[in-house]
C-alpha atoms as a PDB file:
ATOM      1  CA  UNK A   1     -61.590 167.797   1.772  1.00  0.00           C
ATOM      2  CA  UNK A   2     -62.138 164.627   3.750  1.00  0.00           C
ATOM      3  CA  UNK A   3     -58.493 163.084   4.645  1.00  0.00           C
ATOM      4  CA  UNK A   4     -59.121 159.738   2.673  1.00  0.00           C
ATOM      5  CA  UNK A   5     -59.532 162.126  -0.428  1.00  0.00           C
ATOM      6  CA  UNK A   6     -56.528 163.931   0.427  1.00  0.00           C
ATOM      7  CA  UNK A   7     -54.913 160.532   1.115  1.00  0.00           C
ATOM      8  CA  UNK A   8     -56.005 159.359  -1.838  1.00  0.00           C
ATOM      9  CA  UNK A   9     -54.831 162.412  -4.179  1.00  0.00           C
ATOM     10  CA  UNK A  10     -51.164 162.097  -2.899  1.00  0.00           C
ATOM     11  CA  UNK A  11     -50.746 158.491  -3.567  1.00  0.00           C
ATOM     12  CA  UNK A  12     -52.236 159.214  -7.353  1.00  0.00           C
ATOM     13  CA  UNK A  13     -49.034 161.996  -7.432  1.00  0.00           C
ATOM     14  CA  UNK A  14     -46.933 159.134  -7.084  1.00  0.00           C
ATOM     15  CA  UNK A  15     -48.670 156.962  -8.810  1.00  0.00           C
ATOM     16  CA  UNK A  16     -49.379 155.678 -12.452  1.00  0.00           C
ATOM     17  CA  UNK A  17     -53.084 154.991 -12.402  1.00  0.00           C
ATOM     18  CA  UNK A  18     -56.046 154.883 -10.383  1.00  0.00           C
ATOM     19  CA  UNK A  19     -56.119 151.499 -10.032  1.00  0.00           C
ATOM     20  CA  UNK A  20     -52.338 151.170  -8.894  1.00  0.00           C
ATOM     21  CA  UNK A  21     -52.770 153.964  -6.345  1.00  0.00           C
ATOM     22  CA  UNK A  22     -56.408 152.107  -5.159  1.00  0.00           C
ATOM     23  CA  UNK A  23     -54.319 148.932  -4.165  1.00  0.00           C
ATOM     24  CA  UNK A  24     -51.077 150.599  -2.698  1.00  0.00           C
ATOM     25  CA  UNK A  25     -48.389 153.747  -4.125  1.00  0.00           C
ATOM     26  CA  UNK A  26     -46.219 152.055  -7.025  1.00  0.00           C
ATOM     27  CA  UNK A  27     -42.733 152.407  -6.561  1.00  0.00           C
ATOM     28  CA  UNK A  28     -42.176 156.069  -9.531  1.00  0.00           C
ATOM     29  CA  UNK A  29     -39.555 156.943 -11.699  1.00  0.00           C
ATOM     30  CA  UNK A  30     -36.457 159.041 -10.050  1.00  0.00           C
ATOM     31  CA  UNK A  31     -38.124 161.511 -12.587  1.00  0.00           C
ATOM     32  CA  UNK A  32     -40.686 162.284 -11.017  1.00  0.00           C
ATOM     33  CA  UNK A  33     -39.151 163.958  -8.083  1.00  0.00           C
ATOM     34  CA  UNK A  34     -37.463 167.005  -8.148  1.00  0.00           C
ATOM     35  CA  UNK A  35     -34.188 165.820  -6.679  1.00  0.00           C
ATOM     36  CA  UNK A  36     -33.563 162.288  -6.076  1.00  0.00           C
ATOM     37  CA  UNK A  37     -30.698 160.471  -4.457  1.00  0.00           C
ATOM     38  CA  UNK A  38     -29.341 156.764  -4.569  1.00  0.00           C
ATOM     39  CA  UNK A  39     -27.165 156.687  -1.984  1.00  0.00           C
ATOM     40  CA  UNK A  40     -26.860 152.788  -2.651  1.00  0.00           C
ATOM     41  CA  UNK A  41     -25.433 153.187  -6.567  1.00  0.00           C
ATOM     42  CA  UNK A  42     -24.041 157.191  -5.777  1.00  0.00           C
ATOM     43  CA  UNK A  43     -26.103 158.430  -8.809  1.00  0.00           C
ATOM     44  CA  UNK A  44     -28.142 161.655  -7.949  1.00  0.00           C
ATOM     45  CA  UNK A  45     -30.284 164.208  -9.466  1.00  0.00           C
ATOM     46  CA  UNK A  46     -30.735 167.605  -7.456  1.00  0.00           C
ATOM     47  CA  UNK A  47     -30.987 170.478  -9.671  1.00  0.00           C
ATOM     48  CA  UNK A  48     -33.729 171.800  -8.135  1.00  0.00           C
ATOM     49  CA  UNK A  49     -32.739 175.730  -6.721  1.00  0.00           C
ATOM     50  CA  UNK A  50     -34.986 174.919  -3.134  1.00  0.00           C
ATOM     51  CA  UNK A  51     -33.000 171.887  -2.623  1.00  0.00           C
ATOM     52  CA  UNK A  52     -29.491 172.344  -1.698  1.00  0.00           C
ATOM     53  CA  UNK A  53     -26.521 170.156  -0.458  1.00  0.00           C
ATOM     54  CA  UNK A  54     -25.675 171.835   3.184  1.00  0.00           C
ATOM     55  CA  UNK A  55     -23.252 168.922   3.557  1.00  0.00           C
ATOM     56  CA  UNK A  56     -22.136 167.144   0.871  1.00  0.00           C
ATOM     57  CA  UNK A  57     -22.831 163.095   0.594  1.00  0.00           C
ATOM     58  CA  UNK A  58     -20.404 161.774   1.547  1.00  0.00           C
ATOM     59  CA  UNK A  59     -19.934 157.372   0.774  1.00  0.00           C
ATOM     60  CA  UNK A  60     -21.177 155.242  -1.442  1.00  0.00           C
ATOM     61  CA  UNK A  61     -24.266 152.403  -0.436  1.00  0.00           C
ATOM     62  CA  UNK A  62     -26.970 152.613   2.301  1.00  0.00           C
ATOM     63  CA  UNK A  63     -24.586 153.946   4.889  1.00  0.00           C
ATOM     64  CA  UNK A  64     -23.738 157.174   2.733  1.00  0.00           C
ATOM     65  CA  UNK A  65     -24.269 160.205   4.833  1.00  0.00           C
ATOM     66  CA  UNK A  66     -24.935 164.037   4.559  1.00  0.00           C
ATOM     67  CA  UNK A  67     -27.243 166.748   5.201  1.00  0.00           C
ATOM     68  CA  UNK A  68     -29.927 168.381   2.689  1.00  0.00           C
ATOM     69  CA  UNK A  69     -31.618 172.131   2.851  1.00  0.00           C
ATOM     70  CA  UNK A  70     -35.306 172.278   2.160  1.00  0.00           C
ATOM     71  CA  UNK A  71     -36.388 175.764   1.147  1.00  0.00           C
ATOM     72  CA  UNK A  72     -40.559 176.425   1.446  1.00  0.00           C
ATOM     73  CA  UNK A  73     -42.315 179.175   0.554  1.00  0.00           C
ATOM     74  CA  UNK A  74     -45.049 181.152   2.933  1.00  0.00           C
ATOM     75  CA  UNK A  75     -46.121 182.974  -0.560  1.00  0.00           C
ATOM     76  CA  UNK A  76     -45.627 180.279  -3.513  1.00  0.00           C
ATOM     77  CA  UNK A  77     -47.911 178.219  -3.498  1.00  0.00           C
ATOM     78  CA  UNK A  78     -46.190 175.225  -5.659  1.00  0.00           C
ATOM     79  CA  UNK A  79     -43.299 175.624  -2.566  1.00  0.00           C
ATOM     80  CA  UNK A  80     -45.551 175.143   0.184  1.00  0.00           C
ATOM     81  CA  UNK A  81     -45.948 171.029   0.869  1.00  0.00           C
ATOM     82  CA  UNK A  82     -43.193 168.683  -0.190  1.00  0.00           C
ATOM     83  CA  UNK A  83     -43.282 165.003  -0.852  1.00  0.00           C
ATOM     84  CA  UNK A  84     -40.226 163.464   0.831  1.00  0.00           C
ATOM     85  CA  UNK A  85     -39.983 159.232  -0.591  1.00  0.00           C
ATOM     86  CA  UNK A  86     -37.177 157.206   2.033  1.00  0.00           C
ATOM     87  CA  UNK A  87     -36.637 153.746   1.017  1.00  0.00           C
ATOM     88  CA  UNK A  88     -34.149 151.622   3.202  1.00  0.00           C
ATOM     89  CA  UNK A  89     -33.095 148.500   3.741  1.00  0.00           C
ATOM     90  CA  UNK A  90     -32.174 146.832   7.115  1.00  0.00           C
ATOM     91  CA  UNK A  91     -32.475 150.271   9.050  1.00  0.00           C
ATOM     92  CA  UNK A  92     -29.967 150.698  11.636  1.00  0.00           C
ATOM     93  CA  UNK A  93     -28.518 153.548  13.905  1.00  0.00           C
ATOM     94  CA  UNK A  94     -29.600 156.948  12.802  1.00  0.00           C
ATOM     95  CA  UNK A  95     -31.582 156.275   9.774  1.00  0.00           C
ATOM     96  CA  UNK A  96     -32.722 159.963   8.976  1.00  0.00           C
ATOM     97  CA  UNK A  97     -33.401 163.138  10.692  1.00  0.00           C
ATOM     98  CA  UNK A  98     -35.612 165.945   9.622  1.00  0.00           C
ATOM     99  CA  UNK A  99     -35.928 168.779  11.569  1.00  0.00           C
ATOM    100  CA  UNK A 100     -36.874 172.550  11.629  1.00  0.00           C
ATOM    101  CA  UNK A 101     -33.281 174.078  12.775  1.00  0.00           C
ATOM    102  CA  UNK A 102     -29.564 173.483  10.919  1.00  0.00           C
ATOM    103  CA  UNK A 103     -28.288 172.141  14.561  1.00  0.00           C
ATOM    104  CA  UNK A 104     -31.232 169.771  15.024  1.00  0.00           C
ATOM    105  CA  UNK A 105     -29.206 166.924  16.859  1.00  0.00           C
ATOM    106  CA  UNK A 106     -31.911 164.326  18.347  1.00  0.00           C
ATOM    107  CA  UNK A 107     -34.840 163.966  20.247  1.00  0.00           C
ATOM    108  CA  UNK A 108     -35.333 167.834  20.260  1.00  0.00           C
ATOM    109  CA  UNK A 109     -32.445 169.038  20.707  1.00  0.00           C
ATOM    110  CA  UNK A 110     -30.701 172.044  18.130  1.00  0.00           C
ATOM    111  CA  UNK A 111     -28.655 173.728  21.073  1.00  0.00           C
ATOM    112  CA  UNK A 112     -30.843 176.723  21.004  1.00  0.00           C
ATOM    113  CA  UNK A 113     -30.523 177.730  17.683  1.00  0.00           C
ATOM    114  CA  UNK A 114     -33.699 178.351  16.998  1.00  0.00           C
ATOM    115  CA  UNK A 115     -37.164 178.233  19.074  1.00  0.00           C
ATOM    116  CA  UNK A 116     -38.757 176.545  15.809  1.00  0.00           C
ATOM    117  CA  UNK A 117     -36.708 173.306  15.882  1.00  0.00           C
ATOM    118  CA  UNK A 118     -39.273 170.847  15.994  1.00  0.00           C
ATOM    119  CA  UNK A 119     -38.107 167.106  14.721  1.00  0.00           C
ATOM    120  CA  UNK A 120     -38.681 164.284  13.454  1.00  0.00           C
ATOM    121  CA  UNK A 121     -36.126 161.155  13.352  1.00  0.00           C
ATOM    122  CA  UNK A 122     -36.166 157.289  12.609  1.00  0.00           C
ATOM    123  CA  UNK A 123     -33.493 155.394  14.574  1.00  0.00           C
ATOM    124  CA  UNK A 124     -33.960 151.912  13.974  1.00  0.00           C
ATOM    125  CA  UNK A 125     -37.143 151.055  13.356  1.00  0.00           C
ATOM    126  CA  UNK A 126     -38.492 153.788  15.815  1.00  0.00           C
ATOM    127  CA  UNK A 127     -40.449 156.963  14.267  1.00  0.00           C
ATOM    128  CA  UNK A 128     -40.616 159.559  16.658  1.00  0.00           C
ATOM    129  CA  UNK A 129     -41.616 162.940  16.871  1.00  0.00           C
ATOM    130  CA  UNK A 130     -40.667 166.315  19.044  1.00  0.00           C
ATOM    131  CA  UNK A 131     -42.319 169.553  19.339  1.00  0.00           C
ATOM    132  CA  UNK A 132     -40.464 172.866  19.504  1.00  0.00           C
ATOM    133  CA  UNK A 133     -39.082 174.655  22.551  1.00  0.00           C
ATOM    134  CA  UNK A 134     -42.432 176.405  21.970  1.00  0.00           C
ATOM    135  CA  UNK A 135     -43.965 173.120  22.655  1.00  0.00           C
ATOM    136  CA  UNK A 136     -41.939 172.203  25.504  1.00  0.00           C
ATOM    137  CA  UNK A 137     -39.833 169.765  23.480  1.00  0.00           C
ATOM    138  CA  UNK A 138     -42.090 167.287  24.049  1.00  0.00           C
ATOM    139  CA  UNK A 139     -42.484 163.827  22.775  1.00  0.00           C
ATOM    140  CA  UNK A 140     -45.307 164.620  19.607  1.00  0.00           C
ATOM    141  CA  UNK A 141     -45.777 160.823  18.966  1.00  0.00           C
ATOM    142  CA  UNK A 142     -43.392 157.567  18.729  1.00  0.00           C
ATOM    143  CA  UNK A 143     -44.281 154.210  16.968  1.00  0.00           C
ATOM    144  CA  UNK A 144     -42.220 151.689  15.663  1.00  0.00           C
ATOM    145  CA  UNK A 145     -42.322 150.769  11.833  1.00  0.00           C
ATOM    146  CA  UNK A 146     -42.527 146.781  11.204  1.00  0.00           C
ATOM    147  CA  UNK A 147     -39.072 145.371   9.983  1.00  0.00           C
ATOM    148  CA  UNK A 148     -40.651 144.488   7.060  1.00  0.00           C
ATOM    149  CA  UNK A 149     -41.257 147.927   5.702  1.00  0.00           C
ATOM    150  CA  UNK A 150     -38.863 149.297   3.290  1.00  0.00           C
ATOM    151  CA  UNK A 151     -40.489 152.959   2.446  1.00  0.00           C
ATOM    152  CA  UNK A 152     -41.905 155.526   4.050  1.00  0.00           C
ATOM    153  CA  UNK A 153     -43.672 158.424   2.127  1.00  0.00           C
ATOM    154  CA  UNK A 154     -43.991 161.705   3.802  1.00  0.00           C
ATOM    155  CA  UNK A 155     -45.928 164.964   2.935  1.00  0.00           C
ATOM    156  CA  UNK A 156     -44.765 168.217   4.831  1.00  0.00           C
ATOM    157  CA  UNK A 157     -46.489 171.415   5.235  1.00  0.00           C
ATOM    158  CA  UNK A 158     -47.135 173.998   7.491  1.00  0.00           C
ATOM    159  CA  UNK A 159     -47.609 172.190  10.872  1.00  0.00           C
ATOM    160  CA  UNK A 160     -48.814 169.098   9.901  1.00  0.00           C
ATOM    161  CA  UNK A 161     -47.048 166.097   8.494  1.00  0.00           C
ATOM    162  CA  UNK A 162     -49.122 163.366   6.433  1.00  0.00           C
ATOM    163  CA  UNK A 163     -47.303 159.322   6.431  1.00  0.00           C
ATOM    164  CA  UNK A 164     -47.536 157.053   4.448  1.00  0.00           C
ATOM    165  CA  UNK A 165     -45.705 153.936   5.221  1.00  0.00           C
ATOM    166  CA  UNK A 166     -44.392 151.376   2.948  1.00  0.00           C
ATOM    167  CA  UNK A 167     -46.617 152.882  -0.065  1.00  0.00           C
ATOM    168  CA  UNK A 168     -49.979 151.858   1.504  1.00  0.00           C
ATOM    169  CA  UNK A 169     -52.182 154.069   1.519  1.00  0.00           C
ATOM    170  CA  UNK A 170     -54.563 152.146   3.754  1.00  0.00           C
ATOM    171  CA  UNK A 171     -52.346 152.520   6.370  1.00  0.00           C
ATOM    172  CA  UNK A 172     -52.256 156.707   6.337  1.00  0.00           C
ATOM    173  CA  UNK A 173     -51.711 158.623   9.326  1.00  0.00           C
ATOM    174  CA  UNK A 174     -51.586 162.421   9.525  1.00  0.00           C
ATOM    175  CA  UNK A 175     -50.258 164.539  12.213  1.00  0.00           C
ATOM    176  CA  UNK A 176     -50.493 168.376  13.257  1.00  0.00           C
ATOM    177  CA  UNK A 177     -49.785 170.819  15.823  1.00  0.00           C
ATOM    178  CA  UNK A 178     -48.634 174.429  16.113  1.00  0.00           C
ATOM    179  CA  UNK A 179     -45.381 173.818  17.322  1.00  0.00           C
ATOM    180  CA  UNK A 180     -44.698 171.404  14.530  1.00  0.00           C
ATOM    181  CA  UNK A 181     -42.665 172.535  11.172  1.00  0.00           C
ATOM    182  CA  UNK A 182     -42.970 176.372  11.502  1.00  0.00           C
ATOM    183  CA  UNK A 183     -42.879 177.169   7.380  1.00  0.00           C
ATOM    184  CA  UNK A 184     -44.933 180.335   7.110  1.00  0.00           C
ATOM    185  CA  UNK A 185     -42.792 182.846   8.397  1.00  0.00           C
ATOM    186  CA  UNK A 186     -43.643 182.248  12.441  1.00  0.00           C
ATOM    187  CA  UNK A 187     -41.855 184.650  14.683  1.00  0.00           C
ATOM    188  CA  UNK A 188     -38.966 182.885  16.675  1.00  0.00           C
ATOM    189  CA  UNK A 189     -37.243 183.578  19.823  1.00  0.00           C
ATOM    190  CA  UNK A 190     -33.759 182.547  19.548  1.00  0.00           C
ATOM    191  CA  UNK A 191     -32.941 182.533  15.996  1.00  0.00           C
ATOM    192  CA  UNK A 192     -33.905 184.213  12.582  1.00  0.00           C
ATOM    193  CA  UNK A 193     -37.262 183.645  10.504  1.00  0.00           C
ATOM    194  CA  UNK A 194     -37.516 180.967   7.837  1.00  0.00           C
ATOM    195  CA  UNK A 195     -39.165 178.518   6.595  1.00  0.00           C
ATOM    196  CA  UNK A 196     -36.758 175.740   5.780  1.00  0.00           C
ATOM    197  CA  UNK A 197     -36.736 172.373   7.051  1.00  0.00           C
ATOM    198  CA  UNK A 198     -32.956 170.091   7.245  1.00  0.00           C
ATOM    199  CA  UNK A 199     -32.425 166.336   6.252  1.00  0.00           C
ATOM    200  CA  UNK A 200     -29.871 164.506   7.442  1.00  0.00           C
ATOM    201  CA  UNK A 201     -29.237 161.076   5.524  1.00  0.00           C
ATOM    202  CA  UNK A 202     -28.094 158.458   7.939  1.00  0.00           C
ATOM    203  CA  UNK A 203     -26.843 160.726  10.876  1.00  0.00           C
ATOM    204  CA  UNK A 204     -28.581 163.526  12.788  1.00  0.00           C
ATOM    205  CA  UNK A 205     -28.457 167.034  11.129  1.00  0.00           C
ATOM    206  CA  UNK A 206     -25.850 168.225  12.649  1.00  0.00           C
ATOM    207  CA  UNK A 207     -22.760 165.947  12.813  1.00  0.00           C
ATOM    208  CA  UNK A 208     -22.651 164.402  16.319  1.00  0.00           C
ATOM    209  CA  UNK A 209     -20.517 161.194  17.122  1.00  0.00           C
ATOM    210  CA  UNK A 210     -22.561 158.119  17.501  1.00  0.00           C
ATOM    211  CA  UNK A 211     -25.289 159.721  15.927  1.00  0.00           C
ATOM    212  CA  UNK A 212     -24.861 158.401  12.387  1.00  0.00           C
ATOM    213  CA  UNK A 213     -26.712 154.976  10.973  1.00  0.00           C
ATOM    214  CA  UNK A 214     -27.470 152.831   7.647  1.00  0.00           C
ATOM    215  CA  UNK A 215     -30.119 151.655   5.622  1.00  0.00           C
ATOM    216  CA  UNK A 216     -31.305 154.758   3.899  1.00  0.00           C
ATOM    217  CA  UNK A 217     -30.797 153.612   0.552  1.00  0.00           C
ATOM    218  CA  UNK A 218     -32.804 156.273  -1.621  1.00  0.00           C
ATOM    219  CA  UNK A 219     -34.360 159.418  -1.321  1.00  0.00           C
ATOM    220  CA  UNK A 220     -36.780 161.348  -3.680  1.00  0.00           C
ATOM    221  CA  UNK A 221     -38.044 164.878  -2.596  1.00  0.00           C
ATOM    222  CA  UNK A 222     -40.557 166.682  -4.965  1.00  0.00           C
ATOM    223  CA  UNK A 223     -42.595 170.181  -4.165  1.00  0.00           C
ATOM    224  CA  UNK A 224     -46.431 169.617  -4.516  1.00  0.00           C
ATOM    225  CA  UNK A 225     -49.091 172.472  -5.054  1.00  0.00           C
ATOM    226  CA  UNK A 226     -50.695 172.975  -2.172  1.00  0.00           C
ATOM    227  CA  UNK A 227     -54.926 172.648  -2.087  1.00  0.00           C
END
């Protein structure tokens, strides 16, 4: 399938018609997702069993912080990609962190942990990428998101990431490598097999001073089929 189709296919997930997903992603219900959380009002919704609290939330508004465990599946298929929606305002600091090993700390860094600890963080407005310590925790990619954005849309599988920022679809980018996310079962040198990926919600994964931020206001994570 031709990546504007696949493009196309996850905005209509999101979306409420055709038409809306043809001009940009509408904004969905906190229904949709399988756990959602507004950090901003302190109202969540996470009853689903693959998404877990590994820290709780702790604060109320867009400078709330914790840390979230994201269970895949190398077998079921419905477990294998998952839609992660982060909408912020005024992004500042550490504004999430989302990375292959519980210690993931910045920049590539999980204090050996694991081998499979590739990462991906937004600090500021800068988006930036590292590869595992199987890639030589090197830099995967870096950008910088325009002030003006206030969502980014992210589908995660196995080794490859698709973004969509601010809801546009237009503006797609898609990214993969085999020392990104390691989520079916890939052998690793320093720690044990998995396939879970960590969140951390305005502060690095693992608690480190001066590593904490603001402006992630809401989060919606929801498991997709795989095709």
């Amino acid at each position: 399938m031709a990546l504007s189709s696949i493009f196309l296919v996850l905005c209509c997930l999101v979306g409420t018609s055709l038409v809306m997903a043809q001009s940009g992603c509408p904004r969905p219900s906190p229904t949709f997702y399988d756990a959602f959380y507004d950090l901003a009002t302190g109202k969540s919704r996470d009853f689903a069993p693959n998404i877990t609290r590994v820290q709780n939330i702790v604060g109320v508004g867009c400078n709330a912080r914790g840390v979230l465990k994201l269970a895949f599946s190398d077998t079921d298929a419905s477990k294998k990609r998952l839609l992660i929606d982060l909408f912020f305002t005024s992004p500042n600091g550490w504004v999430f962190n989302l990375g292959d090993s519980s210690t993931n700390n910045g920049f590539g860094g999980d204090s050996s942990t694991q081998s499979n600890d590739a990462e991906l963080q937004l600090v500021n407005t800068a988006l930036s990428g590292f590869l595992s310590d199987n890639g030589g925790g090197a830099s995967a990619f870096s950008t910088s998101l325009p002030t003006a954005y206030s969502r980014l849309t992210l589908v995660i599988g196995n080794e490859h990431t698709v973004f969509i920022p601010n809801g546009d679809v237009s503006l797609a980018n898609y990214y993969t490598n085999v020392n990104w996310f390691a989520l079916n079962s890939q052998l690793d040198q320093s720690g044990p097999v998995n396939n879970d990926l960590f969140l951390g919600l305005n502060q690095v994964i693992q608690a480190t001073t001066g590593r904490t931020g603001s402006g992630l206001c809401q989060v919606g994570l929801k498991f997709i089929t795989a095709f």
